[in-house]
PDB file of N, CA and C in Angstrom:
ATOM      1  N   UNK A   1      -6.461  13.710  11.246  1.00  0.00           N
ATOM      2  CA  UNK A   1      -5.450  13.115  10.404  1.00  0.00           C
ATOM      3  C   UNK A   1      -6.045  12.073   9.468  1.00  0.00           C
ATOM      4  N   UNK A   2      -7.098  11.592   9.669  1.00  0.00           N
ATOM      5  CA  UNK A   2      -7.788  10.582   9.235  1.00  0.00           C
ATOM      6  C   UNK A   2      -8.510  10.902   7.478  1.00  0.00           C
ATOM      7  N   UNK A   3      -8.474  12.271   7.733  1.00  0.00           N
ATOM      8  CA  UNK A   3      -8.882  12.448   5.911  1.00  0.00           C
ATOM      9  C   UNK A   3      -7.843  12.925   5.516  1.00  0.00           C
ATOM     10  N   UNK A   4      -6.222  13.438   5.850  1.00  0.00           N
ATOM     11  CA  UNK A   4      -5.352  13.302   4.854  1.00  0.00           C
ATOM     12  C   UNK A   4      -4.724  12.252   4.719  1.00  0.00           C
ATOM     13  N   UNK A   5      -5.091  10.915   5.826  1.00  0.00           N
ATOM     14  CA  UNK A   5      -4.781   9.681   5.331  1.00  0.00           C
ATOM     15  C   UNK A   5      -5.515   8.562   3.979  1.00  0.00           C
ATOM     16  N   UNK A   6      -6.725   9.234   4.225  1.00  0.00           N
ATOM     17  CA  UNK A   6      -7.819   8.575   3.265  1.00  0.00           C
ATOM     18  C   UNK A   6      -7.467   8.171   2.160  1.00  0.00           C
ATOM     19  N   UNK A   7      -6.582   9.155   1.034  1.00  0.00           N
ATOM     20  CA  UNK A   7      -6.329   8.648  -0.428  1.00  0.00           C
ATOM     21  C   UNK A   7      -5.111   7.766   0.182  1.00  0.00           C
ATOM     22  N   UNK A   8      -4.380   7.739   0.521  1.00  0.00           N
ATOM     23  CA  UNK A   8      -2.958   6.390   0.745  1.00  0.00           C
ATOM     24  C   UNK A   8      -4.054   5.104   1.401  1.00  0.00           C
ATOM     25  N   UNK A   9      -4.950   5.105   1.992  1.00  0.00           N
ATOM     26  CA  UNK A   9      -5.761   4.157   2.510  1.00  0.00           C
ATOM     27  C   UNK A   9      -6.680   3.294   1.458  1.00  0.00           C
ATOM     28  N   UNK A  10      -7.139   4.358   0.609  1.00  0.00           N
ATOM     29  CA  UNK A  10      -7.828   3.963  -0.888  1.00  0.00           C
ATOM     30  C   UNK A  10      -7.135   3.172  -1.505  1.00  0.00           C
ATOM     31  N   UNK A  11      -5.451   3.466  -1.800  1.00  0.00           N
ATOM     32  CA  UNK A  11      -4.944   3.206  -2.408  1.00  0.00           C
ATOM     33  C   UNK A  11      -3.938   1.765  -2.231  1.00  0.00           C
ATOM     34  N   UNK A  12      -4.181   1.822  -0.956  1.00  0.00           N
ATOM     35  CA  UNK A  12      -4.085   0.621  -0.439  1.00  0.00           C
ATOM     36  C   UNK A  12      -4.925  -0.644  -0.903  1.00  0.00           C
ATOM     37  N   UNK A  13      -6.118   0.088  -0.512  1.00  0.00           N
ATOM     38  CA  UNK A  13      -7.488  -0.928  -1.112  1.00  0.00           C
ATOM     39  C   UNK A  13      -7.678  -1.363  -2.458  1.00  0.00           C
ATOM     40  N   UNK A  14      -7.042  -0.414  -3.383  1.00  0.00           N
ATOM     41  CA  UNK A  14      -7.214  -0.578  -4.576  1.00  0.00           C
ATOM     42  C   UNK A  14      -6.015  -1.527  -5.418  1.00  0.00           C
ATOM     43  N   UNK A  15      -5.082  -1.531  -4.417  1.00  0.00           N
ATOM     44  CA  UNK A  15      -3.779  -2.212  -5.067  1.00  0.00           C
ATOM     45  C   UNK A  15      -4.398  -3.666  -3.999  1.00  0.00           C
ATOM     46  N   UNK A  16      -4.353  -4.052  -3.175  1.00  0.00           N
ATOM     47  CA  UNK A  16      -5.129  -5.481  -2.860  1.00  0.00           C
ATOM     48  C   UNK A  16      -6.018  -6.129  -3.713  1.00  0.00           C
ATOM     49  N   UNK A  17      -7.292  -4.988  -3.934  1.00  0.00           N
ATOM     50  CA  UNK A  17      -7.965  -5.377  -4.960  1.00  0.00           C
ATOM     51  C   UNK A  17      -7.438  -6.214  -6.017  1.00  0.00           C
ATOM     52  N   UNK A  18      -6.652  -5.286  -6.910  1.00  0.00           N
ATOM     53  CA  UNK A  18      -5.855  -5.825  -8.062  1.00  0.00           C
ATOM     54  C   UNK A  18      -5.113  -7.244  -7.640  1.00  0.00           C
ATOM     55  N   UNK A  19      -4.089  -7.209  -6.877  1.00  0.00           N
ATOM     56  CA  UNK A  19      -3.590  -8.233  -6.343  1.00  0.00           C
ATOM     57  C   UNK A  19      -4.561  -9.351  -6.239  1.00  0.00           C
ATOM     58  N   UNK A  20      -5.669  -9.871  -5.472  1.00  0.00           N
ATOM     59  CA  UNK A  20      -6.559 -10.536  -5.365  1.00  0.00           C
ATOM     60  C   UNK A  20      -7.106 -11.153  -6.477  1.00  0.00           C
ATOM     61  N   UNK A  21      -7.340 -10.409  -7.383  1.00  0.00           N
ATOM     62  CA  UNK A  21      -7.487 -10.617  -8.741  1.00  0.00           C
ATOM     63  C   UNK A  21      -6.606 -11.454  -9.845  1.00  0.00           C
ATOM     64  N   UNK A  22      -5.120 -10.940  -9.527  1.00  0.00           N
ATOM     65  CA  UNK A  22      -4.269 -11.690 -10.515  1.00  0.00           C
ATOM     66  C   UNK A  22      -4.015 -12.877  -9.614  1.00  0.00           C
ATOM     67  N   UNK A  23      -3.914 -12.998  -8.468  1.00  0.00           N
ATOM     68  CA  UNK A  23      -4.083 -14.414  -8.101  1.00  0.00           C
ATOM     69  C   UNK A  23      -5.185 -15.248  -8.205  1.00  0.00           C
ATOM     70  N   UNK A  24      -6.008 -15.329  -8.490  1.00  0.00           N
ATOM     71  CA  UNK A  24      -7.063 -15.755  -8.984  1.00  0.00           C
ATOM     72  C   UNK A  24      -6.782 -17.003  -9.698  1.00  0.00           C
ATOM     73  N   UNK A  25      -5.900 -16.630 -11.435  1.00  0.00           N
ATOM     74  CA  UNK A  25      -5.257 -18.026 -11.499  1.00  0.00           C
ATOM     75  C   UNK A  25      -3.965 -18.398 -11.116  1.00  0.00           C
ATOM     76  N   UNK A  26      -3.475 -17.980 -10.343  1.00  0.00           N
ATOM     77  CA  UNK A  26      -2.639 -18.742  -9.546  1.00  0.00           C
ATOM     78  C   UNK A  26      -2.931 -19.550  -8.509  1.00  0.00           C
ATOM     79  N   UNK A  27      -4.534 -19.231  -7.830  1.00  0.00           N
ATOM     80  CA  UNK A  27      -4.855 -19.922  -6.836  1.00  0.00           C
ATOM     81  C   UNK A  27      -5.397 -21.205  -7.506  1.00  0.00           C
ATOM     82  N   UNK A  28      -5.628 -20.919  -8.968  1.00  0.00           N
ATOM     83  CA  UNK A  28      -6.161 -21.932  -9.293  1.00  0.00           C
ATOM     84  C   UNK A  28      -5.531 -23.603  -9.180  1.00  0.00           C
ATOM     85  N   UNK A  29      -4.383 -22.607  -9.544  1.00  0.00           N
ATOM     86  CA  UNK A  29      -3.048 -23.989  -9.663  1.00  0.00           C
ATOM     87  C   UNK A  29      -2.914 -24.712  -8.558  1.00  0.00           C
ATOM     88  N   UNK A  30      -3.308 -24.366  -7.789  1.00  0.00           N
ATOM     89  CA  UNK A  30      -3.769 -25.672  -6.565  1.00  0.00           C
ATOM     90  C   UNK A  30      -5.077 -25.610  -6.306  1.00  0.00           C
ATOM     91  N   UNK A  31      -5.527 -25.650  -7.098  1.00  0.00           N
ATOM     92  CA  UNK A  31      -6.935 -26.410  -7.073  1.00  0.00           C
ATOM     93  C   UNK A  31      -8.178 -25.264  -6.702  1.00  0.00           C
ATOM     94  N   UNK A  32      -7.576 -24.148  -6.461  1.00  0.00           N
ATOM     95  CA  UNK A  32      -9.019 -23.082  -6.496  1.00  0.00           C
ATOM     96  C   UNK A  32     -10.279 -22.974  -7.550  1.00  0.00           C
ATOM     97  N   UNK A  33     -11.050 -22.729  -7.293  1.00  0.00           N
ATOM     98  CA  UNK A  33     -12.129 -22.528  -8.378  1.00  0.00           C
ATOM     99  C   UNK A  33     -12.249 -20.949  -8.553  1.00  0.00           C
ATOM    100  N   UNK A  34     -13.276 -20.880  -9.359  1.00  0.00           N
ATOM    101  CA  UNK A  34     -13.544 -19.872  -9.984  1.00  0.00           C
ATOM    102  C   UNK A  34     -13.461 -19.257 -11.201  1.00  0.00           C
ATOM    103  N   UNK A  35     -13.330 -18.217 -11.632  1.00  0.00           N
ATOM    104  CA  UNK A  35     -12.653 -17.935 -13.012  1.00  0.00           C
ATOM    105  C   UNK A  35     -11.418 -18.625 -13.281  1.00  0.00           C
ATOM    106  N   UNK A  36     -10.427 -18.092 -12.099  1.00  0.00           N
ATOM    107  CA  UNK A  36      -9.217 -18.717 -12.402  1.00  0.00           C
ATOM    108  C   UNK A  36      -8.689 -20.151 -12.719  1.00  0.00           C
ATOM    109  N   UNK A  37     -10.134 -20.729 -12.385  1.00  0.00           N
ATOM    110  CA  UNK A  37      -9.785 -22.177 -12.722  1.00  0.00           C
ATOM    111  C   UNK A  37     -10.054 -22.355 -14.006  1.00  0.00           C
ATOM    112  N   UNK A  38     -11.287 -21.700 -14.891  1.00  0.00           N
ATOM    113  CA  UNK A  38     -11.432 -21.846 -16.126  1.00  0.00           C
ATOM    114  C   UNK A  38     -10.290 -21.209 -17.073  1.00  0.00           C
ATOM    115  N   UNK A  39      -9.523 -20.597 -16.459  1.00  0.00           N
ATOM    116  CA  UNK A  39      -8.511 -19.746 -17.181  1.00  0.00           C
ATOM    117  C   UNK A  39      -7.195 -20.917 -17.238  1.00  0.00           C
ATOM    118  N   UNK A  40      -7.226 -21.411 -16.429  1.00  0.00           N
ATOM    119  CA  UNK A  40      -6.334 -22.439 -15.773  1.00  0.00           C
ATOM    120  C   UNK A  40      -6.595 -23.817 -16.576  1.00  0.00           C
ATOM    121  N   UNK A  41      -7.619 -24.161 -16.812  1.00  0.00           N
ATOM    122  CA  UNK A  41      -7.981 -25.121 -17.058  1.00  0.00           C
ATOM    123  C   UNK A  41      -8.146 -24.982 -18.420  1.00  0.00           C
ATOM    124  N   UNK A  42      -8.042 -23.911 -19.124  1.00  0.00           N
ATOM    125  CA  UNK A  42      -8.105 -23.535 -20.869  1.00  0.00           C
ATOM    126  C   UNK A  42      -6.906 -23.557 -21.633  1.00  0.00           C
ATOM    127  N   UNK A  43      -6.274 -23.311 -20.027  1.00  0.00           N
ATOM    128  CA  UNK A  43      -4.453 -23.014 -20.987  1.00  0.00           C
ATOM    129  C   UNK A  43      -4.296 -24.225 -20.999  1.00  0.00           C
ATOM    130  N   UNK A  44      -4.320 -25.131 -19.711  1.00  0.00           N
ATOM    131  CA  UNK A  44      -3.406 -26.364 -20.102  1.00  0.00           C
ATOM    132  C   UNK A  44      -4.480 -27.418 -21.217  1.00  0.00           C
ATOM    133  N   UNK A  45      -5.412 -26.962 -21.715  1.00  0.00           N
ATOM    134  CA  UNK A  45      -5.935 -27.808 -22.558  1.00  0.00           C
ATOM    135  C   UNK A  45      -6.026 -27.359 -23.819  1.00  0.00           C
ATOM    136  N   UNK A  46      -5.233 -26.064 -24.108  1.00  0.00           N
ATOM    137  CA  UNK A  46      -5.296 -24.970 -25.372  1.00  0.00           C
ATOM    138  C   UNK A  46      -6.809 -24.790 -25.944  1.00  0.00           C
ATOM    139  N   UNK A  47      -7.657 -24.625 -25.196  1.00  0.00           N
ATOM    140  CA  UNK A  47      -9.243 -23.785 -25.245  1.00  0.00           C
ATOM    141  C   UNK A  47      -9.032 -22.245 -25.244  1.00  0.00           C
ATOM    142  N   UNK A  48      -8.880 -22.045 -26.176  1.00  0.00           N
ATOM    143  CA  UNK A  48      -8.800 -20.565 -26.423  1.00  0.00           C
ATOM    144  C   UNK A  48     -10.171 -20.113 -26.205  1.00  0.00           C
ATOM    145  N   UNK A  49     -11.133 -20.338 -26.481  1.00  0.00           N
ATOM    146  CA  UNK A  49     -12.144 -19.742 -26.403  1.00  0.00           C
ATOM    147  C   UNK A  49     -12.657 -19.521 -24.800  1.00  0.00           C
ATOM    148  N   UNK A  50     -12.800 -20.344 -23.977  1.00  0.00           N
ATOM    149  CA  UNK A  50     -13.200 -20.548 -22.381  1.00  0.00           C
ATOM    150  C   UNK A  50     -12.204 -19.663 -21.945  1.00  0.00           C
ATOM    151  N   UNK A  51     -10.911 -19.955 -22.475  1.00  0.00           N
ATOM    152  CA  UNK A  51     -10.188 -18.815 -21.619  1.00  0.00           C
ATOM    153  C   UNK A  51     -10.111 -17.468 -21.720  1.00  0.00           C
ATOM    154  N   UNK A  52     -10.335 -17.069 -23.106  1.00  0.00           N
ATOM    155  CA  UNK A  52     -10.013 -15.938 -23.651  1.00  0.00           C
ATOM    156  C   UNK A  52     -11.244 -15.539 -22.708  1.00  0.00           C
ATOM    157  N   UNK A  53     -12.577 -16.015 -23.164  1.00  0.00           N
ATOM    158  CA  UNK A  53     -14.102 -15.603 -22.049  1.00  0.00           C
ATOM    159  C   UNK A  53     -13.894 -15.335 -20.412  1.00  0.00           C
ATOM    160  N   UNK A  54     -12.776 -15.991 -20.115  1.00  0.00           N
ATOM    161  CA  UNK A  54     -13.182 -16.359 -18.336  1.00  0.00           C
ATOM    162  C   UNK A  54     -11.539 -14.978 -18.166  1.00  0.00           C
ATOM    163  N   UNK A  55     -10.694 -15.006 -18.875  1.00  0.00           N
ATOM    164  CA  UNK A  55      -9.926 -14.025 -18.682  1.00  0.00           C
ATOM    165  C   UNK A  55     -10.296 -12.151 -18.871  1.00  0.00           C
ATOM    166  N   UNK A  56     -10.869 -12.268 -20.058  1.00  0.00           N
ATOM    167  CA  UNK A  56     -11.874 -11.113 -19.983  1.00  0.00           C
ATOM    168  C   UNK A  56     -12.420 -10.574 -19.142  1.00  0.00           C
ATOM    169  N   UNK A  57     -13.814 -11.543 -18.322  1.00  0.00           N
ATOM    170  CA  UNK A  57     -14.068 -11.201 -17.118  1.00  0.00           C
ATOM    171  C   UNK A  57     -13.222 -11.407 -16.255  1.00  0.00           C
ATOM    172  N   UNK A  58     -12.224 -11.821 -15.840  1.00  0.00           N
ATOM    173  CA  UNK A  58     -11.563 -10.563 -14.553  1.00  0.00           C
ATOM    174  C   UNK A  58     -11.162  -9.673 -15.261  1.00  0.00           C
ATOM    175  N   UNK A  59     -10.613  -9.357 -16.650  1.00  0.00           N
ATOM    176  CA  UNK A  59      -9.985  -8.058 -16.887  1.00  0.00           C
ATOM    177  C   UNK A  59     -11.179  -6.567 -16.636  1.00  0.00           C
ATOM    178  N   UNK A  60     -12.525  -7.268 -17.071  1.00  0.00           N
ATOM    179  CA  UNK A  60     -13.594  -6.093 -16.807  1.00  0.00           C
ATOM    180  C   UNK A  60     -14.007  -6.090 -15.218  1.00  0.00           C
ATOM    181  N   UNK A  61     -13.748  -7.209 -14.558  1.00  0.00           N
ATOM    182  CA  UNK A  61     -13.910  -6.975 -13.033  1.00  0.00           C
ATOM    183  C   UNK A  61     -12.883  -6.190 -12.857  1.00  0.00           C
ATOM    184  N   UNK A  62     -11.846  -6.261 -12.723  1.00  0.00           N
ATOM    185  CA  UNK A  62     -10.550  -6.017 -12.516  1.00  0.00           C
ATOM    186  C   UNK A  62     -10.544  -4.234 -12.367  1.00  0.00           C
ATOM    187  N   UNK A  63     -11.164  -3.737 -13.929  1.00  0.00           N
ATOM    188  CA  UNK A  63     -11.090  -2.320 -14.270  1.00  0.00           C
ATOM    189  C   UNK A  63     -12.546  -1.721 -13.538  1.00  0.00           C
ATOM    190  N   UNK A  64     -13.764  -2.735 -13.546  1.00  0.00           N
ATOM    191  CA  UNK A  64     -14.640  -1.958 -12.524  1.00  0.00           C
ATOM    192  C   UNK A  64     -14.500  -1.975 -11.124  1.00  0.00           C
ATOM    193  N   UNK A  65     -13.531  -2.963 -10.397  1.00  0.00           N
ATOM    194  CA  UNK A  65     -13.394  -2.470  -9.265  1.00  0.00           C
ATOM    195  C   UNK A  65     -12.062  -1.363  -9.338  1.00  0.00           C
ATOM    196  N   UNK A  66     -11.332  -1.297  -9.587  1.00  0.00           N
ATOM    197  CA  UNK A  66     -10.366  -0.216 -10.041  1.00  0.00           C
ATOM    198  C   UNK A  66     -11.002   1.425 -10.035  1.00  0.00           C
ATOM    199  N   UNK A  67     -12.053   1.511 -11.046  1.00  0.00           N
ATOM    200  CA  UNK A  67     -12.844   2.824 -10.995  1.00  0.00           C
ATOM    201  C   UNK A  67     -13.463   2.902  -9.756  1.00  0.00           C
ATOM    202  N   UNK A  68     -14.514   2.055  -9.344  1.00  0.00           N
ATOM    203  CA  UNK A  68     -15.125   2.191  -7.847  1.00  0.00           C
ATOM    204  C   UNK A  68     -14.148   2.454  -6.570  1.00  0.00           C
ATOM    205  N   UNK A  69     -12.903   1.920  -7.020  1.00  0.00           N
ATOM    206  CA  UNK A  69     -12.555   2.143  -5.342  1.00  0.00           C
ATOM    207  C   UNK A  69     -11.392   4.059  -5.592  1.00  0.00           C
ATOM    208  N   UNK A  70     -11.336   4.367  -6.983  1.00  0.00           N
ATOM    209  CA  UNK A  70     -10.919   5.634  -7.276  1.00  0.00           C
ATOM    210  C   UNK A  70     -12.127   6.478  -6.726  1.00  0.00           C
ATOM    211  N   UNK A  71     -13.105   6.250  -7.704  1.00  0.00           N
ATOM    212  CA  UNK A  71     -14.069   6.814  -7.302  1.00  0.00           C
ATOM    213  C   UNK A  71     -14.567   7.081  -5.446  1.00  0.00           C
ATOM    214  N   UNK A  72     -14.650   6.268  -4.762  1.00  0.00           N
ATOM    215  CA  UNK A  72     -14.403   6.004  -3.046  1.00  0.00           C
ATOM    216  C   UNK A  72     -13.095   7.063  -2.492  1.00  0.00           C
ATOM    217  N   UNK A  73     -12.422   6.989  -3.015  1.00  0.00           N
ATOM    218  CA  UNK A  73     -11.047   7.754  -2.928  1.00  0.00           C
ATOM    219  C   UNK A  73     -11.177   9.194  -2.924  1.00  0.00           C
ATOM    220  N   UNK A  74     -11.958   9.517  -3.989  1.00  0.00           N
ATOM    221  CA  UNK A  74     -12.070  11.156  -4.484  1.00  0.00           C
ATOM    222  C   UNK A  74     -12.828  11.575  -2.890  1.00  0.00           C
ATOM    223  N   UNK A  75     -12.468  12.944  -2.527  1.00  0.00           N
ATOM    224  CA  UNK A  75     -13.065  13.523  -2.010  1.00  0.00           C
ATOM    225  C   UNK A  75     -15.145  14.310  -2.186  1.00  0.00           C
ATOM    226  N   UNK A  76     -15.446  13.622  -1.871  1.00  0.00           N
ATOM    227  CA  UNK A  76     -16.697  14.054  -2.105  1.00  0.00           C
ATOM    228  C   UNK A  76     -17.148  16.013  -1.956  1.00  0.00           C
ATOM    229  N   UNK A  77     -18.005  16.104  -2.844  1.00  0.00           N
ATOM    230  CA  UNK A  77     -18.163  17.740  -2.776  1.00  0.00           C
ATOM    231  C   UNK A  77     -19.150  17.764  -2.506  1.00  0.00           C
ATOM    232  N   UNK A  78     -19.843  18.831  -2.056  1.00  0.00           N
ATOM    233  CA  UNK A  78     -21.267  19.391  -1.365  1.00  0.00           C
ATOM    234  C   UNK A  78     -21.884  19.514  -2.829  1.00  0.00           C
ATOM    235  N   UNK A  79     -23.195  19.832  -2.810  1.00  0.00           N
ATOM    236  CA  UNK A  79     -23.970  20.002  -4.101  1.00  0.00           C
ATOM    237  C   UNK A  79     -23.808  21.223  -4.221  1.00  0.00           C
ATOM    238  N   UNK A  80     -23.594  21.192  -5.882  1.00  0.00           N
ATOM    239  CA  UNK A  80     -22.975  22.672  -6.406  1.00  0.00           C
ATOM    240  C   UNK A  80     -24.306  23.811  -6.297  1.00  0.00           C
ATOM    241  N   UNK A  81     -24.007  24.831  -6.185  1.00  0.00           N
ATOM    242  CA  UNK A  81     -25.097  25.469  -5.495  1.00  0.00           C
ATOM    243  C   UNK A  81     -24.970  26.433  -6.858  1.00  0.00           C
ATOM    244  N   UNK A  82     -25.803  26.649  -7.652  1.00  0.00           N
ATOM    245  CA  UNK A  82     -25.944  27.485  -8.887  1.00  0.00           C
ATOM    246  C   UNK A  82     -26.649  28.881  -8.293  1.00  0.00           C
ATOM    247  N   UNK A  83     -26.065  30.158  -8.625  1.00  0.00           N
ATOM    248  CA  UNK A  83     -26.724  31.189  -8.042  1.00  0.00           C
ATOM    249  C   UNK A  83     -27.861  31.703  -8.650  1.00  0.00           C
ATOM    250  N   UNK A  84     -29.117  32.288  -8.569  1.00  0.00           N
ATOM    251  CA  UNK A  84     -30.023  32.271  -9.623  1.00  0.00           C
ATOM    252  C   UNK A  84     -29.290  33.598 -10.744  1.00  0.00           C
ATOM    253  N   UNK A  85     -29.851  33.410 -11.574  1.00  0.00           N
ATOM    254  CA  UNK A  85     -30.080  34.669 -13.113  1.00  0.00           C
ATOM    255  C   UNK A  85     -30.489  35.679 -12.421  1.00  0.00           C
ATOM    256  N   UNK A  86     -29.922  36.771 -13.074  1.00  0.00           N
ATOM    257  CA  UNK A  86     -31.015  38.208 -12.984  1.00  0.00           C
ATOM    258  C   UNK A  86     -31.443  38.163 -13.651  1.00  0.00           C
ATOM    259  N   UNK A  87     -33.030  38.975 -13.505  1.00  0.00           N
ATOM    260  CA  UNK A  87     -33.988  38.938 -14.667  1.00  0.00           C
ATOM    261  C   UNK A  87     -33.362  39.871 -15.809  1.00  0.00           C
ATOM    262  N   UNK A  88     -33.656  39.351 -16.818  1.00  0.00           N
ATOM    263  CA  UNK A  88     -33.195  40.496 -17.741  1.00  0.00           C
ATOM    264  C   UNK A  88     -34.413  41.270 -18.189  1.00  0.00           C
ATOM    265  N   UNK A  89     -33.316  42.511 -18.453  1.00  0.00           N
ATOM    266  CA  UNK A  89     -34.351  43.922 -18.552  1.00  0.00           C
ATOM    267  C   UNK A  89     -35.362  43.520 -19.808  1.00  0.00           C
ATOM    268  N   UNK A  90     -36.532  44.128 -19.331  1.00  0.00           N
ATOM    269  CA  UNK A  90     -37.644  44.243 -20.640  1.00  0.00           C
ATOM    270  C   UNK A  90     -37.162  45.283 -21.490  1.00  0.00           C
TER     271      UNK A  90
END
């Protein structure tokens, strides 16, 4: 039962992921660090630039963990086995 549970299990992982992420600056708001604090700390000082930078990166973290844990998800395939050519006639 355990590999037709696998993609709802992925998908589990992959929506935490995300989640984890957009709290980020929310954790900031009490005092977390990290990106979210520079994101946090740009708005309330209207630094567009630090934030626009520190929001970016989670949006590209955000979308590369997104692909990796799809990717984890997919069922893996055996190596495609190519059959050889016949020789062709002289």
């Amino acid at each position: 039962q355990m590999p037709m549970a696998l993609p709802s299990i992925m998908t589990g992982i992959n929506q935490t992921l995300m989640l984890s992420l957009s709290m980020a600056v929310i954790a900031a708001m009490i005092g977390a660090g990290g990106l979210g604090a520079v994101v946090f700390r740009s708005i309330t000082r209207v630094e567009v630039g630090p934030g626009f930078e520190a929001g970016l990166a989670i949006v590209l973290l955000a979308i590369l963990l997104d692909r990796l844990s799809q990717n984890l998800a997919r069922p893996s395939k055996g190596p495609e086995r190519v059959a050889p050519r016949a020789p062709e006639p002289a």
